[in-house]
Protein backbone atom coordinates (compact mmCIF):
# COMPACT_ATOMS: atom_id res chain seq x y z
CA UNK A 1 57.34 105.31 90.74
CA UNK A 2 59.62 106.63 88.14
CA UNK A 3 63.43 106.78 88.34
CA UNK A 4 64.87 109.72 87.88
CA UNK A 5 68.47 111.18 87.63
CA UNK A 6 68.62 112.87 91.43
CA UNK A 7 71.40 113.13 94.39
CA UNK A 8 71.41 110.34 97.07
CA UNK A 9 73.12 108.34 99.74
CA UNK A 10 75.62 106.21 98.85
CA UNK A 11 76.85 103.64 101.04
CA UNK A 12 80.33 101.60 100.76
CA UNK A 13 79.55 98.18 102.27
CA UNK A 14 83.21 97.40 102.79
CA UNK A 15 83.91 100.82 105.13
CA UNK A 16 80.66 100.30 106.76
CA UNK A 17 81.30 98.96 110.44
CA UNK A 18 77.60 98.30 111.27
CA UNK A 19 78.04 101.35 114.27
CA UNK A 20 74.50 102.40 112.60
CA UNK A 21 75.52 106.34 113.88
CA UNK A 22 74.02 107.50 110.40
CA UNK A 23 70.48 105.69 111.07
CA UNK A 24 68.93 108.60 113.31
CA UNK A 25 70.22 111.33 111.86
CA UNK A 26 68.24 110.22 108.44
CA UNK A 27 65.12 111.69 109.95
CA UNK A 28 62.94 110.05 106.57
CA UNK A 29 63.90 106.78 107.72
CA UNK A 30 65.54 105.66 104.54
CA UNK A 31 69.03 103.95 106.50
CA UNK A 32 68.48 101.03 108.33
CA UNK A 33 70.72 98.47 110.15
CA UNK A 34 70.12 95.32 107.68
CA UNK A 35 72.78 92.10 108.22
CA UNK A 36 74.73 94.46 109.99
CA UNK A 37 75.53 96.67 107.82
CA UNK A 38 73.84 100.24 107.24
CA UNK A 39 71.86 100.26 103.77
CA UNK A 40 69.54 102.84 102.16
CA UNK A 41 66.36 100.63 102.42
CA UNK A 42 63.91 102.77 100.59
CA UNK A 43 65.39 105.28 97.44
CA UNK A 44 62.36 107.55 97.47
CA UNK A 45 62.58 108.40 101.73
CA UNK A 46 66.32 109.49 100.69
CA UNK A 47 66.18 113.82 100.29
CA UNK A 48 69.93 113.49 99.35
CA UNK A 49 70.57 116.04 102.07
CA UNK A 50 73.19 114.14 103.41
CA UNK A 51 72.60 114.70 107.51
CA UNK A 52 74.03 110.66 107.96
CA UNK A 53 77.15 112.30 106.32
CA UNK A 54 79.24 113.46 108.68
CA UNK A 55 78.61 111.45 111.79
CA UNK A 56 80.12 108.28 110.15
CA UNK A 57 83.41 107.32 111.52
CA UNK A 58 84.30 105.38 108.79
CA UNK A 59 83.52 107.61 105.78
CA UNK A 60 81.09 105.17 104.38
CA UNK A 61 79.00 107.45 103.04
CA UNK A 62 78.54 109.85 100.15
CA UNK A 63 76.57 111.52 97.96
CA UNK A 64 76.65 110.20 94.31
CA UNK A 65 74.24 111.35 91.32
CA UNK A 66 72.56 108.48 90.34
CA UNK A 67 69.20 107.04 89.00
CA UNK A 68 67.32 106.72 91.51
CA UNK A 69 63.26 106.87 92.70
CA UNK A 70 62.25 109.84 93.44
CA UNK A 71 61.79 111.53 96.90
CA UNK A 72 58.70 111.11 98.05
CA UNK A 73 57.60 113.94 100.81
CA UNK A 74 54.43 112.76 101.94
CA UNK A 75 56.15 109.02 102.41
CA UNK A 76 58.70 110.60 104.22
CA UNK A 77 56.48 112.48 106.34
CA UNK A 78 54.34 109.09 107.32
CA UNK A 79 57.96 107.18 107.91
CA UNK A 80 58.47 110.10 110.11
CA UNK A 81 54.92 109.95 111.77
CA UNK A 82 55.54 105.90 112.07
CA UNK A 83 58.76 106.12 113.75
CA UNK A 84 57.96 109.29 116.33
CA UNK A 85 59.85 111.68 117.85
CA UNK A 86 63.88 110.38 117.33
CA UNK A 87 66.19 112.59 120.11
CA UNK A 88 70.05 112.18 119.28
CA UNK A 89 72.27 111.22 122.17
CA UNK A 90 75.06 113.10 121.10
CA UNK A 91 76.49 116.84 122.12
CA UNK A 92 77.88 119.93 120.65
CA UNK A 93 81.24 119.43 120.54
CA UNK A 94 82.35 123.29 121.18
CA UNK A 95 79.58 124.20 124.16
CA UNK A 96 78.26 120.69 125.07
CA UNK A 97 74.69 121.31 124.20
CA UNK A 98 72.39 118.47 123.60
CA UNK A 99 69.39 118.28 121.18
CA UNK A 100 67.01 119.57 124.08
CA UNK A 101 68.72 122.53 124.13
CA UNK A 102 69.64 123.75 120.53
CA UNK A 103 69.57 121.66 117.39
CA UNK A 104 72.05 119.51 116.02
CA UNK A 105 74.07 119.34 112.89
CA UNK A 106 76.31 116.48 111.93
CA UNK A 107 79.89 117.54 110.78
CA UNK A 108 83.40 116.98 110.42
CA UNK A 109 85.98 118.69 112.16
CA UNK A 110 89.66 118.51 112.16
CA UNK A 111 88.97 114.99 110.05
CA UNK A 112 86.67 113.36 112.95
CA UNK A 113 82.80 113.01 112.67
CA UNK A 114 81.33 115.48 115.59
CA UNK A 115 78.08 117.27 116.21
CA UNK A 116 77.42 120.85 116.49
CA UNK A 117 74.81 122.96 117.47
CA UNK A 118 72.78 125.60 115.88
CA UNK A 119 74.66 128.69 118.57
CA UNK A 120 78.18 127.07 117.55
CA UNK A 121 77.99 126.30 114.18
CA UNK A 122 78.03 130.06 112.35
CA UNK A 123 81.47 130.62 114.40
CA UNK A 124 83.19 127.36 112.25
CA UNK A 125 81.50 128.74 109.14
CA UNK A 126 82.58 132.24 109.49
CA UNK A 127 85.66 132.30 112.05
């Protein structure tokens, strides 16, 4: 597959505690625990969306512009298949919602890494 100039995940080794928070929220499977350390394993499962973002504690992550392969949906989608259903053990912050009840969105708030559902998030967008 051809590289191409596209956003992706970034990981800093050295700010990278090995927690591996940022592995389930990539639902394309592209982070994995390797050596202990989280690493983008495959370029083209990578959207760029950035989801792993905001639920590391350590700010290992970004999203650079880079060379990279490009995203491939339909390897994605049988990563996705492969791994199954992948439920987040985390709750809204504000209402205390888990992922059974309303979806969740990584983010940071007041400088920590939380998670927010769907019914709370338009209030911290808007006010």
């Amino acid at each position: 597959m051809a590289k191409i100039r596209r956003k992706i995940v970034k990981i800093d080794e050295e700010k990278c505690n090995g927690c591996g928070v940022c592995v389930t929220p990539c639902a394309e499977g592209a982070i994995q625990l390797v050596d202990g350390k989280a690493k983008v394993v495959k370029e083209e499962l990578c959207d760029g969306a950035g989801f792993c973002l905001g639920v590391c504690p350590t700010g290992a992550l970004q999203i650079e512009e880079r060379e990279a392969e490009a995203f491939d949906p339909e390897a994605a989608h049988e990563q996705m298949a492969t791994r199954g259903e992948q439920i987040i053990n985390e709750k809204c912050f504000r209402c205390g919602n888990d992922e059974r009840a309303a979806v969740l969105f990584p983010c940071r708030h007041q400088g920590q890494s939380q998670w927010v559902c769907v019914r709370c998030l338009p209030p911290l967008i808007h006010g």
